[in-house]
Protein backbone atom coordinates (compact mmCIF):
# COMPACT_ATOMS: atom_id res chain seq x y z
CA UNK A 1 -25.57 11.56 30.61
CA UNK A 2 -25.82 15.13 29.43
CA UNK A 3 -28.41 15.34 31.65
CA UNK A 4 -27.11 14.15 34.90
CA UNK A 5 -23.33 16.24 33.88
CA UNK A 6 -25.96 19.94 33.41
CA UNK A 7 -27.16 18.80 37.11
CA UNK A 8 -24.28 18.34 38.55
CA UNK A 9 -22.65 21.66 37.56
CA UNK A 10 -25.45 23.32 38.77
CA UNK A 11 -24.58 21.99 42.21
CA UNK A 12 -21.25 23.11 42.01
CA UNK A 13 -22.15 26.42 40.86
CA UNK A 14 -24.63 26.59 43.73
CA UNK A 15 -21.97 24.94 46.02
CA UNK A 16 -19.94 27.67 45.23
CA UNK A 17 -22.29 30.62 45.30
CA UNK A 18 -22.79 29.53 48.73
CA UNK A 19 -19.31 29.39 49.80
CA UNK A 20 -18.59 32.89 48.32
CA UNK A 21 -21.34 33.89 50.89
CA UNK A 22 -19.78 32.63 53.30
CA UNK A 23 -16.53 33.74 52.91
CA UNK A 24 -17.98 37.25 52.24
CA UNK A 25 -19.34 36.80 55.72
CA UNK A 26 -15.72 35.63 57.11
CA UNK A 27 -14.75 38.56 55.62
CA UNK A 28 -17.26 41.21 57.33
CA UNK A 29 -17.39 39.69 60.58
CA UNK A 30 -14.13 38.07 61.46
CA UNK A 31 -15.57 35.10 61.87
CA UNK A 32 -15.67 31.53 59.78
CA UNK A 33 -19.12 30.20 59.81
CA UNK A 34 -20.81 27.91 56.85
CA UNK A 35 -23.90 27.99 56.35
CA UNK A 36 -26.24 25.25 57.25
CA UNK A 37 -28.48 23.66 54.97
CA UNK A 38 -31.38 23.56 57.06
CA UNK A 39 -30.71 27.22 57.73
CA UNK A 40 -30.16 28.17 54.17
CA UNK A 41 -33.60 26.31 52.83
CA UNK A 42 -35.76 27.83 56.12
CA UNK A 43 -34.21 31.35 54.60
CA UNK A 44 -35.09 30.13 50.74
CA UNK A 45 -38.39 28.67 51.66
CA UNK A 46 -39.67 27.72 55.25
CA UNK A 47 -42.66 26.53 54.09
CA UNK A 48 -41.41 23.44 52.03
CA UNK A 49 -39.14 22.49 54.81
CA UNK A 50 -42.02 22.28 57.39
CA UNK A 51 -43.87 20.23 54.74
CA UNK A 52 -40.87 17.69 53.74
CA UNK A 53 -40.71 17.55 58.27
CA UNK A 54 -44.65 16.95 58.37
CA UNK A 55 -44.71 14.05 55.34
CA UNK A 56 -41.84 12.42 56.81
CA UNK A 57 -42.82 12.24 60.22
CA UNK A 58 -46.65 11.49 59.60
CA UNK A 59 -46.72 9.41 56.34
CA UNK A 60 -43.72 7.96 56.06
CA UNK A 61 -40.98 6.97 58.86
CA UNK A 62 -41.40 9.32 61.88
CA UNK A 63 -37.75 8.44 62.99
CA UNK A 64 -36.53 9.02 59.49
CA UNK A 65 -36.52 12.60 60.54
CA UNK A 66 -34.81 13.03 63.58
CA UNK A 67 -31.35 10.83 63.28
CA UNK A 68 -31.14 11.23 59.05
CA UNK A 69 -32.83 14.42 57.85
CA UNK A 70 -31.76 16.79 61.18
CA UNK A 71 -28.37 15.28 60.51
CA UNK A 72 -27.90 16.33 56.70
CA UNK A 73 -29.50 19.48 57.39
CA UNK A 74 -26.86 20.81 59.99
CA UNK A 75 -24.33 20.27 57.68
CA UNK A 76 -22.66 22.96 55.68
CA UNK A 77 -24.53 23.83 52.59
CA UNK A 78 -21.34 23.82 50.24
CA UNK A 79 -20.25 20.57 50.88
CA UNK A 80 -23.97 19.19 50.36
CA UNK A 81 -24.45 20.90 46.74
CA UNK A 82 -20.93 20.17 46.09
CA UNK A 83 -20.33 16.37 46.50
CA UNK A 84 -22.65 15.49 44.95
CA UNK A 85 -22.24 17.91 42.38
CA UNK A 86 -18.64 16.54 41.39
CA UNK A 87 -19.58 13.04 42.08
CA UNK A 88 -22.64 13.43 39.18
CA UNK A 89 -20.21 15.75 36.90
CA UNK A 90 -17.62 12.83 37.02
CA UNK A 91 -19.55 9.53 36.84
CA UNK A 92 -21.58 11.50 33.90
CA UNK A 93 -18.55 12.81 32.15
CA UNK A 94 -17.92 12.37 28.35
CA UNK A 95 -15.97 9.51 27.79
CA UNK A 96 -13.53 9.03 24.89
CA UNK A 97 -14.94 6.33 22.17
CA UNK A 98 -12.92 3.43 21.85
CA UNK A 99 -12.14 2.27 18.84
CA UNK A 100 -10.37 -0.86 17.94
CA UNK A 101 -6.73 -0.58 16.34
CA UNK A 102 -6.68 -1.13 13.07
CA UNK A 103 -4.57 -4.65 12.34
């Protein structure tokens, strides 16, 4: 549990990292754009992205890639470290003990 709670505040804190980027941007240019999470892991590290592309598309399920992994990967970065930050941070939360009333 403690495990799976530490993970999913990371997300969030990465979820939110990432949204303070982009509303720094919003703020610079005008503009509201989110970031991508294909764009923000080709800016992080290209070269793992064209690997995960290659092993899923040789090895594994070629179509896997196209309609699944180009989907997630156009959607905003925030929302993608954050849901399932909050989902792991509650379904891992402490939980009071129950204890049985005394009679």
């Amino acid at each position: 549990m403690l495990v799976g709670r530490a993970f999913g505040w990371m997300l969030i804190i990465a979820a939110i990292a990432v949204l303070a980027g982009d509303i720094s941007a919003w703020a610079d240019t005008g503009a509201l754009t989110f970031t991508a999470t294909g764009e923000l892991w080709f800016t992080l590290h290209s070269g793992s992205l064209n690997l995960l592309q290659a092993i899923t598309q040789r090895y594994i399920f070629p179509a896997l890639w196209d309609p699944i992994f180009v989907t997630v990967l156009l959607w905003p970065a925030f929302a993608v470290f954050g849901v399932p930050g909050l989902i792991l941070s509650y379904t891992c939360r402490r939980r009071p003990l129950l204890h049985p009333k005394p009679a």
